[in-house]
C-alpha atoms as a PDB file:
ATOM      1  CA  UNK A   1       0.000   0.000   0.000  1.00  0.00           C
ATOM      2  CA  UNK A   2       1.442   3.274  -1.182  1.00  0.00           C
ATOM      3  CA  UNK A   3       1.417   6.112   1.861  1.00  0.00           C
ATOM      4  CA  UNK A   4       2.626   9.495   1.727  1.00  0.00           C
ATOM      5  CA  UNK A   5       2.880  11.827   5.216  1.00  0.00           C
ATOM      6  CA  UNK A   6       3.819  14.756   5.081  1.00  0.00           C
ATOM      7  CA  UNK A   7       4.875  17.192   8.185  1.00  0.00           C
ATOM      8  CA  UNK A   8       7.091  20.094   8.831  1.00  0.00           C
ATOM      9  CA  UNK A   9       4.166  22.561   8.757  1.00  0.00           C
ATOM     10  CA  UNK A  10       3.252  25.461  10.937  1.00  0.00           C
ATOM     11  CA  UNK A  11       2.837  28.868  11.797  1.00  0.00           C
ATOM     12  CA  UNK A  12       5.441  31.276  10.749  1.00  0.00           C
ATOM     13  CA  UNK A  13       5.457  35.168  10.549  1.00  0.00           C
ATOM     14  CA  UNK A  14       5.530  36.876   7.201  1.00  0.00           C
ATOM     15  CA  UNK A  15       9.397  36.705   5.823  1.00  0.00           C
ATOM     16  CA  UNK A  16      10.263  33.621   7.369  1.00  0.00           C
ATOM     17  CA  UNK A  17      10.776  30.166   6.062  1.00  0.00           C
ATOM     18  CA  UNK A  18       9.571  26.521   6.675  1.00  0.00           C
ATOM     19  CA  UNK A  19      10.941  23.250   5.330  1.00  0.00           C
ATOM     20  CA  UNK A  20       8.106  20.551   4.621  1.00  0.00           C
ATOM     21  CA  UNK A  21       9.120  16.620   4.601  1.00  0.00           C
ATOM     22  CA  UNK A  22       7.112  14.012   2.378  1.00  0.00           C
ATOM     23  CA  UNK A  23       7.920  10.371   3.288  1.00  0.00           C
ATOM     24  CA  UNK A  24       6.742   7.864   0.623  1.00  0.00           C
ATOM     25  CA  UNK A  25       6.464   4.358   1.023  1.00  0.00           C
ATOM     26  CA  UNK A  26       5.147   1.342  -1.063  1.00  0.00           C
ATOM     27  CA  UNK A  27       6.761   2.671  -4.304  1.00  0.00           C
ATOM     28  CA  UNK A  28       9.590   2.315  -5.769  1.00  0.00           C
ATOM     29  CA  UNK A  29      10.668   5.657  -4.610  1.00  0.00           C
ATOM     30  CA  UNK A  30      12.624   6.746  -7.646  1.00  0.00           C
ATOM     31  CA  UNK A  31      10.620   5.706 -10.446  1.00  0.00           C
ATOM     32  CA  UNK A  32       8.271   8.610  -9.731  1.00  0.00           C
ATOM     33  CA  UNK A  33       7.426  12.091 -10.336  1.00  0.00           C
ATOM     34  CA  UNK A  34       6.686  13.847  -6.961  1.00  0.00           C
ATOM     35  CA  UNK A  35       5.163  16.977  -6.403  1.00  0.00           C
ATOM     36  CA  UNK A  36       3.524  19.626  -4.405  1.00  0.00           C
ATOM     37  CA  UNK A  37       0.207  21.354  -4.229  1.00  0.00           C
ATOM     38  CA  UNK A  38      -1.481  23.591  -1.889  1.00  0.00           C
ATOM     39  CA  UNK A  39      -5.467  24.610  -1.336  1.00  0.00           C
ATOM     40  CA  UNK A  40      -7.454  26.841   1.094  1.00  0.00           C
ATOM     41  CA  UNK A  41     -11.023  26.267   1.683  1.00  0.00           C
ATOM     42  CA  UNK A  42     -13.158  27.160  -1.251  1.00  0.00           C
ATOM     43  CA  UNK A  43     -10.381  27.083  -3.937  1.00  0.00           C
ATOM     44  CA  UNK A  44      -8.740  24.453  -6.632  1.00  0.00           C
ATOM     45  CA  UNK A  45      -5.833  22.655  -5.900  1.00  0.00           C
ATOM     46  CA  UNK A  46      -2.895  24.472  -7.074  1.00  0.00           C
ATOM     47  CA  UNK A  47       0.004  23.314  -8.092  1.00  0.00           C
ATOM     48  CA  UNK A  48       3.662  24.233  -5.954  1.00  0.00           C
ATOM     49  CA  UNK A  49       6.515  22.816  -7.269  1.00  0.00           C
ATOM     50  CA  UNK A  50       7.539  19.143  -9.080  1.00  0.00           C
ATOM     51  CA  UNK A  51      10.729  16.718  -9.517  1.00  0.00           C
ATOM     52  CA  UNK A  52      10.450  15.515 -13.579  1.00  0.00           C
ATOM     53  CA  UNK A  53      12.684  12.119 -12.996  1.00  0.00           C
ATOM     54  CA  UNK A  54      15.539  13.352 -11.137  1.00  0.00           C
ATOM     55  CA  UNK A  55      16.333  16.473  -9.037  1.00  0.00           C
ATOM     56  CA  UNK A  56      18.078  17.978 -11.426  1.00  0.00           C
ATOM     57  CA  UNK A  57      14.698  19.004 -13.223  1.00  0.00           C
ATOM     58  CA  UNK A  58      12.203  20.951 -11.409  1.00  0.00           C
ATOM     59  CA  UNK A  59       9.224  23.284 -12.109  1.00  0.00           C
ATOM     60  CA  UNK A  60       7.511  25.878 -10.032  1.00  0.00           C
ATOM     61  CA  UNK A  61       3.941  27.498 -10.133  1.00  0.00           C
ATOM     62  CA  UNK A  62       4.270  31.418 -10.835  1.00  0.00           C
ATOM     63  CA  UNK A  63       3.676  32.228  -7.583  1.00  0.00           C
ATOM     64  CA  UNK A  64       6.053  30.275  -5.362  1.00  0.00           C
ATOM     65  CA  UNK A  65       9.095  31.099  -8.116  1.00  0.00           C
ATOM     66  CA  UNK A  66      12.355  32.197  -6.368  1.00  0.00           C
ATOM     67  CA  UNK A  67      10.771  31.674  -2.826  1.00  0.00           C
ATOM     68  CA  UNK A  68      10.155  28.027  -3.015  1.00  0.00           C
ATOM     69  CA  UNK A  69      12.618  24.798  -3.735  1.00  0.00           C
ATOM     70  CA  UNK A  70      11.948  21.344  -4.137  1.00  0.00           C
ATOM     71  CA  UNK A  71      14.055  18.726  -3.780  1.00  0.00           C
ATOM     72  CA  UNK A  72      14.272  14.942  -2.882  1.00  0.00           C
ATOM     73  CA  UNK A  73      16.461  12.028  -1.020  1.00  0.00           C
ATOM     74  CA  UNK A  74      15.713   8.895  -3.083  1.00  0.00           C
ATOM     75  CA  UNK A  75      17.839   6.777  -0.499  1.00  0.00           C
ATOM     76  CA  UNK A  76      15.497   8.281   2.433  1.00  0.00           C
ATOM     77  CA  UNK A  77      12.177   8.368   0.054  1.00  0.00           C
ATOM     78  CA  UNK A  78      12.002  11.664   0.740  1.00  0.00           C
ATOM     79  CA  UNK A  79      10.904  14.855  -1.393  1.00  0.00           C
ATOM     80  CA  UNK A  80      11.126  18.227   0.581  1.00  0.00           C
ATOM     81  CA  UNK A  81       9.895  21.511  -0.136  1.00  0.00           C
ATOM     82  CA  UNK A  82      12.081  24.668   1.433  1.00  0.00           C
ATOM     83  CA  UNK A  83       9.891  27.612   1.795  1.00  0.00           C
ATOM     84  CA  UNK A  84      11.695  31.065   2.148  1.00  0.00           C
ATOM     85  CA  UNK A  85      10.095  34.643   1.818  1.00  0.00           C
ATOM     86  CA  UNK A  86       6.652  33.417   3.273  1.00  0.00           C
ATOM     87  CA  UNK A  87       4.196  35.735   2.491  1.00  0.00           C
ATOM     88  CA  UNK A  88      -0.083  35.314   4.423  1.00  0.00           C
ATOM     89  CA  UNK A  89      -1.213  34.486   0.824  1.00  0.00           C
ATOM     90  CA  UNK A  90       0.676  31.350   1.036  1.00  0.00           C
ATOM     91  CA  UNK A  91      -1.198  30.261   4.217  1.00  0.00           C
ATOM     92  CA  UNK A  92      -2.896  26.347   2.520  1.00  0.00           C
ATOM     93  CA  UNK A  93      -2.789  22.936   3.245  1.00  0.00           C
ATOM     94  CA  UNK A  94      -0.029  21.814   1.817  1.00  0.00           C
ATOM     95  CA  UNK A  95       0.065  18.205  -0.010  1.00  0.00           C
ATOM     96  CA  UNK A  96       2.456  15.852  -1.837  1.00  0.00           C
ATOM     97  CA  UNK A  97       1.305  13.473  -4.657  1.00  0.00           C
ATOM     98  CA  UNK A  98       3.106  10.909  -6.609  1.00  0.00           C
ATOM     99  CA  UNK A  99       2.578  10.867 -10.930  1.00  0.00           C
ATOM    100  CA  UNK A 100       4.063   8.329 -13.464  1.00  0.00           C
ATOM    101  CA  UNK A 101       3.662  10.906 -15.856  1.00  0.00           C
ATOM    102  CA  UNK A 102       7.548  12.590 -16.676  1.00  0.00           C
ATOM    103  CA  UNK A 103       5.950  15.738 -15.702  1.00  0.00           C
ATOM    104  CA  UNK A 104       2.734  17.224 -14.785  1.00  0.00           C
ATOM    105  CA  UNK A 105       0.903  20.382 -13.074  1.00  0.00           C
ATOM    106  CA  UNK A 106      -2.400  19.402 -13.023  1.00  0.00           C
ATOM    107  CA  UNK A 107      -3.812  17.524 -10.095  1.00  0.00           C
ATOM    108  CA  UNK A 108      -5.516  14.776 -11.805  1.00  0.00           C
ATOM    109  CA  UNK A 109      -2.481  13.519 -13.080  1.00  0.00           C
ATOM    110  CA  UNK A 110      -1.459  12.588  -9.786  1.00  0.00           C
ATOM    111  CA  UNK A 111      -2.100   9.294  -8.312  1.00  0.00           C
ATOM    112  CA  UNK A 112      -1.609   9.138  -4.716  1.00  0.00           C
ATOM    113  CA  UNK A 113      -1.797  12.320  -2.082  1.00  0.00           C
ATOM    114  CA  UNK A 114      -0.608  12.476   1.690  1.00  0.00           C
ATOM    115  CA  UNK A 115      -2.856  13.873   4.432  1.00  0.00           C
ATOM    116  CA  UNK A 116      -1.347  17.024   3.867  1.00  0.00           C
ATOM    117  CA  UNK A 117       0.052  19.493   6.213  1.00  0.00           C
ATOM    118  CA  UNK A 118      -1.059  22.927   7.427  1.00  0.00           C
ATOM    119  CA  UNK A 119       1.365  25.977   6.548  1.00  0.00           C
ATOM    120  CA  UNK A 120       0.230  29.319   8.131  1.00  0.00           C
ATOM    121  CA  UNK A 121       1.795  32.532   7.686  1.00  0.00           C
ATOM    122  CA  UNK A 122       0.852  35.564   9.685  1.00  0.00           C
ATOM    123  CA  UNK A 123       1.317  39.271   8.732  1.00  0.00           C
END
């Protein structure tokens, strides 16, 4: 059975940074594309940040661009997500998901989700 928990969220003031943790098990870790999405109540899932393959390939949504970094430990089956610059509009639950696809944005691509994790950032 595939699981993915994530954790590492919080409450930070505006300006400061978090680093959120997705452990994966059940998969073959490294055969996947893993990625981040975030959603507040009454909004779409929107996509964060991917890995296409390998670390050396990410993508970011518009908005997280410069601020944000993904990366991932294939020996811990691990994908992380550094968050610097926090600004309130980036208060969401926070989520990791797992795609076969190379690459992909769009939530319905994705196969399996964690719980997700609650970021909060106060002004």
């Amino acid at each position: 059975q595939v699981q993915l928990v994530e954790s590492g969220g919080g409450l930070v003031q505006a300006g400061g940074s978090l680093r959120l943790s997705c452990a994966a098990s059940g998969l073959t870790f490294s055969t996947y594309t893993m990625g981040w999405f975030r959603q507040t109540p009454g909004t779409s899932r929107e996509f964060v940040a991917t890995t296409s393959w390998t670390t050396a390939i990410t993508y970011y949504g518009d908005s997280v661009k410069g601020r944000f970094t993904i990366s991932r430990d294939n020996a811990k089956n691990t994908v992380y997500l550094q968050m610097n610059s926090l600004k309130p509009e980036d208060t969401a639950v926070y989520y990791c998901a797992v795609t076969r696809r190379s690459y992909s944005t769009i939530p319905s691509e994705y196969i399996y989700w964690g719980q997700g994790t609650q970021v909060t950032v106060s002004s």
